[in-house]
Protein backbone atom coordinates (compact mmCIF):
# COMPACT_ATOMS: atom_id res chain seq x y z
CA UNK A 1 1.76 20.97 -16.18
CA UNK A 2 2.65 23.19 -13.53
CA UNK A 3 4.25 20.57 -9.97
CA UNK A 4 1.60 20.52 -7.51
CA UNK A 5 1.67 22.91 -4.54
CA UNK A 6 -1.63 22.75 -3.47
CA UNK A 7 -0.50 19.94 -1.14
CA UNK A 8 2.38 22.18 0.14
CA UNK A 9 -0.05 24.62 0.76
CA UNK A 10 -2.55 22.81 3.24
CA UNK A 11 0.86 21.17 4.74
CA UNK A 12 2.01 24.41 5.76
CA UNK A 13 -1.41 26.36 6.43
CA UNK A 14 -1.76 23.40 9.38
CA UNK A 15 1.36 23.66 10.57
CA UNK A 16 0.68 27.22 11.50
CA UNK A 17 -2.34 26.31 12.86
CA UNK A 18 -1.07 23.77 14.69
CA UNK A 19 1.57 26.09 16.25
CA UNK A 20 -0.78 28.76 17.31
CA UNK A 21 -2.97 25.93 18.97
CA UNK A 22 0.49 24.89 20.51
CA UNK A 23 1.27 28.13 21.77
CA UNK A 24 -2.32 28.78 23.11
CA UNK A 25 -2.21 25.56 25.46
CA UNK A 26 1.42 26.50 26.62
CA UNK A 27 0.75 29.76 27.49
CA UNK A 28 -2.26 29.29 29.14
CA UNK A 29 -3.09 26.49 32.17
CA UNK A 30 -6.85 26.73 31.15
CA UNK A 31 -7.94 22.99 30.64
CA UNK A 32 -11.04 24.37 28.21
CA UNK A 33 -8.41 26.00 26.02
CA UNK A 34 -6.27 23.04 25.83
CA UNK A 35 -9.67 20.93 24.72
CA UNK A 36 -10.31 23.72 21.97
CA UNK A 37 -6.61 22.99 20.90
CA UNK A 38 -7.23 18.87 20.58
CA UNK A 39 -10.54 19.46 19.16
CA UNK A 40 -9.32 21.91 16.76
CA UNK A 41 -6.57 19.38 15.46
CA UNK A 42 -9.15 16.59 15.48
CA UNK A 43 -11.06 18.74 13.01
CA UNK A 44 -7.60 19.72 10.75
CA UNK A 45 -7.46 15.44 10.99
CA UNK A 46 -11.01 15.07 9.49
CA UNK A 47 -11.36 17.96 6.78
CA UNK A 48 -7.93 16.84 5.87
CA UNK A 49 -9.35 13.36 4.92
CA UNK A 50 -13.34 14.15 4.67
CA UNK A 51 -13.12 13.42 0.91
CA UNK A 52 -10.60 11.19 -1.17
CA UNK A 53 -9.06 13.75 -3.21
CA UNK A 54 -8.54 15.84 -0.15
CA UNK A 55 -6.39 13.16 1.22
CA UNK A 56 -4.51 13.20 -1.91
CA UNK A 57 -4.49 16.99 -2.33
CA UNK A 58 -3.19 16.87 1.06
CA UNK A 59 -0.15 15.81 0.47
CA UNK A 60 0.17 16.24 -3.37
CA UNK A 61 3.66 16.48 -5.02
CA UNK A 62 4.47 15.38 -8.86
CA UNK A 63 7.78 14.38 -9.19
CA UNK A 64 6.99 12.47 -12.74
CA UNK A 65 9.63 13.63 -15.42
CA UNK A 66 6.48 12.46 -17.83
CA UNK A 67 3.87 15.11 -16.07
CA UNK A 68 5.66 18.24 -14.33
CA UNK A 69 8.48 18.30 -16.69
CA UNK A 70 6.01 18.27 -19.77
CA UNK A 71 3.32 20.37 -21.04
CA UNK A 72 0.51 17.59 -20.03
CA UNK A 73 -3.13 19.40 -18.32
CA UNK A 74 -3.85 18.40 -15.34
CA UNK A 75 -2.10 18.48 -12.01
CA UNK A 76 -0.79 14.96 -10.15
CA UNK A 77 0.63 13.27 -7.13
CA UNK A 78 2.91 10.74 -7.11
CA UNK A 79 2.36 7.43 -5.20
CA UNK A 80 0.73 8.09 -1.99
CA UNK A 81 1.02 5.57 0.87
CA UNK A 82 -1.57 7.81 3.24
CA UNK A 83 -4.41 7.69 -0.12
CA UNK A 84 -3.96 4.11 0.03
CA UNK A 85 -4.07 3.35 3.89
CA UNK A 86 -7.09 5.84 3.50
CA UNK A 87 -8.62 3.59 0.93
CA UNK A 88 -8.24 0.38 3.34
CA UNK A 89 -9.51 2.44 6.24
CA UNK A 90 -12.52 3.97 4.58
CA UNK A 91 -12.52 -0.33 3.08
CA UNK A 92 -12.66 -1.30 7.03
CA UNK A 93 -15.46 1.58 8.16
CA UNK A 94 -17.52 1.15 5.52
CA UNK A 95 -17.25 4.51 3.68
CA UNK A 96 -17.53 5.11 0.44
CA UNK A 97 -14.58 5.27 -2.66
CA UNK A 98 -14.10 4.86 -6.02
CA UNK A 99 -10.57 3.60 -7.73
CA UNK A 100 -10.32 3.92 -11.45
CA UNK A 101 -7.21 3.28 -13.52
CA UNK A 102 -6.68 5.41 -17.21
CA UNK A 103 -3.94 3.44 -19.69
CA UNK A 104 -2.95 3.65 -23.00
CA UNK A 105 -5.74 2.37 -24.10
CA UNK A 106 -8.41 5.00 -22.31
CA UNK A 107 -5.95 7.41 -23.47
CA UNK A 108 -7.10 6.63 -27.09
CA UNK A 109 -10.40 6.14 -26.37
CA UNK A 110 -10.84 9.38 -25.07
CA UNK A 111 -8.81 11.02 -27.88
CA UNK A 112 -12.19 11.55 -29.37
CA UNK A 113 -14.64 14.45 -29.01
CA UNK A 114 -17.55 13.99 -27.37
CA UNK A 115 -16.52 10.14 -26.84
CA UNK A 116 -18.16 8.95 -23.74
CA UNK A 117 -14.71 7.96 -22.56
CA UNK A 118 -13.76 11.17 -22.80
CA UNK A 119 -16.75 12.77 -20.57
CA UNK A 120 -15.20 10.15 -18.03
CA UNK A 121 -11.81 11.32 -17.61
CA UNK A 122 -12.81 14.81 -17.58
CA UNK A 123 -14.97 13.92 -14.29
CA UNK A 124 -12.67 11.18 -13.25
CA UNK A 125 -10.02 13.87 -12.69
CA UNK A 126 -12.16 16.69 -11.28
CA UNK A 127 -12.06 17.13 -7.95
CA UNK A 128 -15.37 18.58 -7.23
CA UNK A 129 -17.50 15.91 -9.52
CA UNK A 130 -15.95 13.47 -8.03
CA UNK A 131 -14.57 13.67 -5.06
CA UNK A 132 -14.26 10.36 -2.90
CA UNK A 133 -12.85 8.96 -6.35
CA UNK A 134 -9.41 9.11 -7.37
CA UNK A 135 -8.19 8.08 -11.44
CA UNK A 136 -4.80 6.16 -11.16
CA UNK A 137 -2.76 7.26 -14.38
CA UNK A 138 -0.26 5.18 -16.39
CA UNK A 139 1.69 8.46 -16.20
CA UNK A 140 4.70 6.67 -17.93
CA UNK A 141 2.69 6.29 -21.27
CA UNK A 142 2.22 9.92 -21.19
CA UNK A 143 6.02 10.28 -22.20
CA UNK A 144 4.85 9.06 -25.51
CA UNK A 145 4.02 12.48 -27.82
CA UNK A 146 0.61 10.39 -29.47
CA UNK A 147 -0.44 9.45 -26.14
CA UNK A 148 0.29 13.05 -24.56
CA UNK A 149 -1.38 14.74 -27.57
CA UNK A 150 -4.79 12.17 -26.86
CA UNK A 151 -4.63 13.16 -22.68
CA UNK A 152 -4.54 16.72 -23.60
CA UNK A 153 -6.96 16.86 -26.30
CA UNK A 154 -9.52 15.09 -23.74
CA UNK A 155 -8.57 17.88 -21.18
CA UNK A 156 -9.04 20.39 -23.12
CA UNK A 157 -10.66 23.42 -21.75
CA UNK A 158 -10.56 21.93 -18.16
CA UNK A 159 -10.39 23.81 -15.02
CA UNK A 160 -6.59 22.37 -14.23
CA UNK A 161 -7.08 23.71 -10.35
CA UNK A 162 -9.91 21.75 -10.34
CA UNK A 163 -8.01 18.39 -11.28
CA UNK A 164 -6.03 16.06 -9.34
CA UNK A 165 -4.91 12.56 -10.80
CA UNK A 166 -2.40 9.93 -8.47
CA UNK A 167 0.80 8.76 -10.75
CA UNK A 168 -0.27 5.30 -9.85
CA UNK A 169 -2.16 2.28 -11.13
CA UNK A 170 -3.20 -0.76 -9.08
CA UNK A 171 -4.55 -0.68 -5.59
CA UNK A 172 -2.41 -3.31 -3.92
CA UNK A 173 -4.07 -6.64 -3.36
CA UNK A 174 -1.92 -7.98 -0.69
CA UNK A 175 -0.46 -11.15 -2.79
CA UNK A 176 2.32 -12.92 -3.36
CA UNK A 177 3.03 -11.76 -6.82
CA UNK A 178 3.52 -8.55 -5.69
CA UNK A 179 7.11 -7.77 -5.31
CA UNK A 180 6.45 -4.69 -3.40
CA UNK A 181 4.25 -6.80 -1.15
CA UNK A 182 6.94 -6.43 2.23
CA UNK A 183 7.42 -2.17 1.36
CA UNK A 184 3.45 -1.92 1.65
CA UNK A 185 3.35 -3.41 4.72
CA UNK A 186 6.32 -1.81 6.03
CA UNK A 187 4.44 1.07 5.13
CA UNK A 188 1.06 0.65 6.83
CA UNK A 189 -0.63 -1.23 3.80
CA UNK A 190 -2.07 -4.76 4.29
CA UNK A 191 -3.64 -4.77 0.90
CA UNK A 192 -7.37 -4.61 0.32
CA UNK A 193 -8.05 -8.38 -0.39
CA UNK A 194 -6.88 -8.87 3.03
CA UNK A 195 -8.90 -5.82 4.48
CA UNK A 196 -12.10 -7.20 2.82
CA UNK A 197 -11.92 -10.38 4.51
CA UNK A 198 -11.02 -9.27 7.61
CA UNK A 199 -13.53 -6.33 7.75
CA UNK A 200 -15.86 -9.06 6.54
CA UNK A 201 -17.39 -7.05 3.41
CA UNK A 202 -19.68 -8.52 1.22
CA UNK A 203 -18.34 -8.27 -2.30
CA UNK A 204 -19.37 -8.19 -5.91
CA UNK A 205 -17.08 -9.81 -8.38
CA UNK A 206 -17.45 -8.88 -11.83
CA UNK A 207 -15.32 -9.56 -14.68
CA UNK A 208 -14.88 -12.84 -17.49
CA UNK A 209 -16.04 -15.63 -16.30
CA UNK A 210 -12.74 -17.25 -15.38
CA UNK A 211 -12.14 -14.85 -12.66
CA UNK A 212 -15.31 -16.58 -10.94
CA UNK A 213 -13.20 -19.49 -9.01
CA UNK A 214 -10.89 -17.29 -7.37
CA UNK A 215 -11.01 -18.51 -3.36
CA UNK A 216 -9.67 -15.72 -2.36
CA UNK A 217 -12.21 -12.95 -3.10
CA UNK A 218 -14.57 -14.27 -1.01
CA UNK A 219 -17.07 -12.83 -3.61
CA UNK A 220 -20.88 -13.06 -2.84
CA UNK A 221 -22.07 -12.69 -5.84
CA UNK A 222 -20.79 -12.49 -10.06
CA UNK A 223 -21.83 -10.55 -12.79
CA UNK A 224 -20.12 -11.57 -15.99
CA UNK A 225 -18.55 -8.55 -17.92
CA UNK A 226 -17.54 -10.84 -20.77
CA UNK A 227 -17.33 -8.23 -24.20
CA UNK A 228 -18.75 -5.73 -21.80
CA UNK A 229 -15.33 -4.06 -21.32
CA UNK A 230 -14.74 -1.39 -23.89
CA UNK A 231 -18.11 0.10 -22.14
CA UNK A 232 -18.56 3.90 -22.57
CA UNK A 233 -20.98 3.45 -25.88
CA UNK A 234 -23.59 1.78 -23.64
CA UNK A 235 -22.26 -1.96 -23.70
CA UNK A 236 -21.68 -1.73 -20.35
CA UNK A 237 -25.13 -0.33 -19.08
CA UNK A 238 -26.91 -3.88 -18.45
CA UNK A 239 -23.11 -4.90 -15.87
CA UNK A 240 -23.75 -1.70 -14.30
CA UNK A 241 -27.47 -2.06 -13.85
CA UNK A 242 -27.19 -5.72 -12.59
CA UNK A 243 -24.53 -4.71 -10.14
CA UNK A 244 -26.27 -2.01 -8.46
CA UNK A 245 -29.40 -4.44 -8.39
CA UNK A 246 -27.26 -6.83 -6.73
CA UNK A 247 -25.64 -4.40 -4.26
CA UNK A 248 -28.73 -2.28 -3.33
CA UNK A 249 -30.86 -5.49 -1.88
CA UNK A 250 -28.00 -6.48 0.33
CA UNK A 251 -28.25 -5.43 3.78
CA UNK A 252 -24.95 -3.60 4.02
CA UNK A 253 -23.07 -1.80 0.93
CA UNK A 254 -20.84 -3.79 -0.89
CA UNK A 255 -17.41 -3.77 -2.31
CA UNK A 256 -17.42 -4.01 -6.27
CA UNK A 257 -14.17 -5.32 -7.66
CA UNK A 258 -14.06 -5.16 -11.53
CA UNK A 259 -11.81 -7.13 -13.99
CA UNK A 260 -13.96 -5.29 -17.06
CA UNK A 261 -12.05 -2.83 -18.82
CA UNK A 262 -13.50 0.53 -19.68
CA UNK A 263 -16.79 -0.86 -17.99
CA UNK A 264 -15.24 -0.44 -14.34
CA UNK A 265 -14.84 3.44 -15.35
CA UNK A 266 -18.83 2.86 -16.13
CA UNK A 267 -19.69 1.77 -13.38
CA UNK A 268 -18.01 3.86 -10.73
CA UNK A 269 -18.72 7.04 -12.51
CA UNK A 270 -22.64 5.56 -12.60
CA UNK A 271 -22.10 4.93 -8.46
CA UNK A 272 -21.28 8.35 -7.45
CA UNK A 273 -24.67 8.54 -5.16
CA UNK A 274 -23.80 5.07 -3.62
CA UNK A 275 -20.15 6.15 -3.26
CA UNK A 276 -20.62 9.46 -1.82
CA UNK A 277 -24.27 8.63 0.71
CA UNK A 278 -24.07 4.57 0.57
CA UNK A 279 -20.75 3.26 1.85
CA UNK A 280 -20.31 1.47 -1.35
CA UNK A 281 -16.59 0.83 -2.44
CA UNK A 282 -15.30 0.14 -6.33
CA UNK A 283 -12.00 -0.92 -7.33
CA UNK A 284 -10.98 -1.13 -10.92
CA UNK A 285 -8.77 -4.35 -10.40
CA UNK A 286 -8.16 -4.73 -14.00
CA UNK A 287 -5.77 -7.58 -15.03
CA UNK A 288 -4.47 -8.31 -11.90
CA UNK A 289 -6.49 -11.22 -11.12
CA UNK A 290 -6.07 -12.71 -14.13
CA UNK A 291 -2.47 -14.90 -13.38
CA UNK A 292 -4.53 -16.02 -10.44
CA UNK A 293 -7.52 -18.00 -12.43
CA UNK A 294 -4.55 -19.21 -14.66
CA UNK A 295 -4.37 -16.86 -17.53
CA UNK A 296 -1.51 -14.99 -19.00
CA UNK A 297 -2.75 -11.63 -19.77
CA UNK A 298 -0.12 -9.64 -19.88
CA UNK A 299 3.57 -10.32 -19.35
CA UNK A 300 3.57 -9.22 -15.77
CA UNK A 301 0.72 -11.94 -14.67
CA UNK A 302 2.53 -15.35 -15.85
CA UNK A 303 0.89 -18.10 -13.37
CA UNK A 304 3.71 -20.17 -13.56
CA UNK A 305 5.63 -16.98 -11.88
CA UNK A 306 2.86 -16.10 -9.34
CA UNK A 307 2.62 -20.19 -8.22
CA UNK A 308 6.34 -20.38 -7.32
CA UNK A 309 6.12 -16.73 -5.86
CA UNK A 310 3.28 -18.17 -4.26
CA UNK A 311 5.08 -21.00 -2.83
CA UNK A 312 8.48 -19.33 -1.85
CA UNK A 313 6.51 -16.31 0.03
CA UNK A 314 3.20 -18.38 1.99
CA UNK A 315 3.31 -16.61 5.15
CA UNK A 316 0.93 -19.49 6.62
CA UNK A 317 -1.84 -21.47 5.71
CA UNK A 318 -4.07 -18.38 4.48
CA UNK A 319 -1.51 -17.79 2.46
CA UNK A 320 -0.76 -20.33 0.13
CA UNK A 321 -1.62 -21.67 -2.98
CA UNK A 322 -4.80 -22.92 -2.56
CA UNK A 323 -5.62 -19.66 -1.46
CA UNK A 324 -5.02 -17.89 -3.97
CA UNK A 325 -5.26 -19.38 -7.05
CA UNK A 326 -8.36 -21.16 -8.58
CA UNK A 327 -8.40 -25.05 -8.67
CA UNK A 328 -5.52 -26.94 -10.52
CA UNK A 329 -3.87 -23.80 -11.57
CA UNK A 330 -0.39 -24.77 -10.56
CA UNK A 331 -1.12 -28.09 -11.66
CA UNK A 332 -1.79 -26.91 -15.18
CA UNK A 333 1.36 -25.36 -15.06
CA UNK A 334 3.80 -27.59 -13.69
CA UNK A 335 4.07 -25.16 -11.18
C-alpha cells in the first residue's frame, strides 16, 4: 500500500490558509476582517473533525513496516492521540462514534467471498459508508503472508482512496493494567471508562455473563452475548436487536461497550443511523475486561497481574481494587 499523504495534504492546504488569513488581519486594522479570519479557522477546526475519519485523515501517516512497506490494500494511520481525545470528546458531548477492532481471527473470517464478515470490513474501512467509525487493525498480523493474502482478498476491488484504517487496537480504558496508562494522560487521554463516568453516560454492557459484576462500568443495563460472538451469519441479530431496544427507550443515547467478538462488528455496522443522527457511542472492548471479572483470556489479561498492578498504581480511593475488579477477584487469586 502506497504511505498515506492524504493527511499531509489537508496539513498543508490549512496551513496556507491559515497564513493568508494571517496576512489578511496584519495587513489590514479592519476588526470585521480579523472576525472573518477567527471564524474562518473556527470552521478549518470543525470540518477538520466533523466526521471521525476526517480526524484521522487529518493527520494520517503509516509508518507500519507490515502496511506501507508491503503490498497490503488499503491505506492507514498509525496511532493517533488527537482520534482518541476526539473519541473521549465526542464520549463527553454526546456525539456519535463507532470503534471496531479486525484481528487474526476477522482476518480469516473474511477470507471468504461473500462472507458477511467480509461485507463488514469492506464498509468498516470505507470512509464514506462509514464515516464517524474507525476499524482498529492488528496491523502486526498482517506481516504474516496467510493473513496478508486473507486482508487483501477481502479488499479486493476496493476503492483504496476511499479507505482509511488506524494501526491500532484497543481504545484505552483508563486502568491500571495498562502500562501505557501515565503516556495517555501525558498525552491528553483520560481513558473512556473514566470519561463515561464523569460525563455521566448511561451505558449498555454486553458481553458473557461474567463481565456483568464489573463496578466499574457503571453499566445500566446487560445483554448477554454468550455464543453470540462469531456473529456475521445472523447469530448475533437477536444482541443487536435487544440492544438497540434497550438504548432507543432511554431518554438520552447510550454508550454500548461490547466484550462479543465478531458480534460488536454487528452491531456497530447495524447502528450507523444511531451513530451518525443519535449520539449513540460503540466500543468494541473485546477481551480487555476480561482479567477484570477474573478470567485469563489471553496472556496479556492475567488477574493476578492486573490485582498487584492494581494495588501498586491506586491513585486514590476510585482507584483501587474494589473498583475495578468484580467481587473476590483478588481473593481468588491470592492476589
Amino acid at each position: 500500500v502506497a504511505c498515506v499523504t492524504v493527511g499531509a495534504r489537508w496539513r498543508s492546504g490549512g496551513e496556507a490558509s491559515s497564513t493568508a488569513s494571517m496576512s489578511s488581519a496584519t495587513t489590514s486594522v479592519d476588526d470585521d476582517a480579523r472576525e472573518g479570519a477567527e471564524a474562518a479557522t473556527a470552521a478549518r477546526d470543525d470540518a477538520t473533525r466533523s466526521t471521525l475519519k476526517a480526524t484521522l485523515l487529518a493527520g494520517a501517516k503509516d509508518e507500519g513496516a507490515c502496511t506501507n512497506e508491503r503490498d497490503v490494500r488499503g491505506r492507514f494511520a498509525t496511532r493517533d492521540f488527537a482520534l482518541v481525545r476526539e473519541v473521549e470528546r465526542r464520549t463527553r458531548a454526546r456525539v456519535g462514534f463507532g470503534w471496531a477492532r479486525w484481528g487474526d481471527a476477522e482476518m480469516i473470517s473474511s477470507a471468504r467471498d461473500g462472507s458477511p464478515m467480509r461485507l463488514a470490513v469492506r464498509a468498516l474501512m470505507s470512509v464514506s459508508a462509514t464515516p464517524n467509525c474507525v476499524l482498529n487493525v492488528g496491523v502486526h498480523w498482517l506481516c504474516n503472508g496467510a493473513l496478508r493474502n486473507n486482508w487483501n482478498a477481502a479488499m479486493d476491488g476496493v476503492d483504496v482512496n476511499d479507505t482509511i484504517g488506524h494501526a491500532f487496537f484497543f481504545l484505552p480504558m483508563g486502568d491500571p493494567g495498562d502500562d501505557d496508562r501515565s503516556m495517555w494522560k501525558e498525552n491528553g487521554v483520560d481513558g473512556y471508562i473514566n470519561v463515561v463516568r464523569e460525563a455521566k453516560r448511561k451505558v449498555i454492557l454486553v458481553g458473557p455473563p461474567h463481565v456483568e459484576g464489573l463496578p466499574f462500568i457503571g453499566h445500566s443495563a446487560f445483554v448477554d452475548a454468550s455464543g453470540k460472538g462469531m456473529g456475521g451469519d445472523g447469530a448475533a441479530d437477536s444482541v443487536v436487536q435487544r440492544i438497540f431496544e434497550i438504548g432507543d427507550a432511554f431518554d438520552e443515547p447510550p454508550v454500548v461497550i461490547m466484550a462479543a467478538g465478531m458480534a460488536a462488528k454487528t452491531a456497530i455496522l447495524s447502528a450507523q443511523d444511531r451513530i451518525n443522527s443519535k449520539g449513540w457511542g460503540l466500543i468494541d472492548a473485546g477481551t480487555t475486561l476480561d482479567g477484570y471479572a477474573g478470567v485469563k483470556s489471553r496472556d496479556y489479561n492475567d488477574p493476578r497481574v492486573y490485582c498487584r498492578k492494581s494495588r501498586e498504581r491506586a491513585r486514590d480511593e476510585h482507584d483501587g481494587v474494589d473498583f475495578w475488579f468484580a467481587k473476590g477477584v483478588c481473593e481468588k487469586f491470592g492476589a
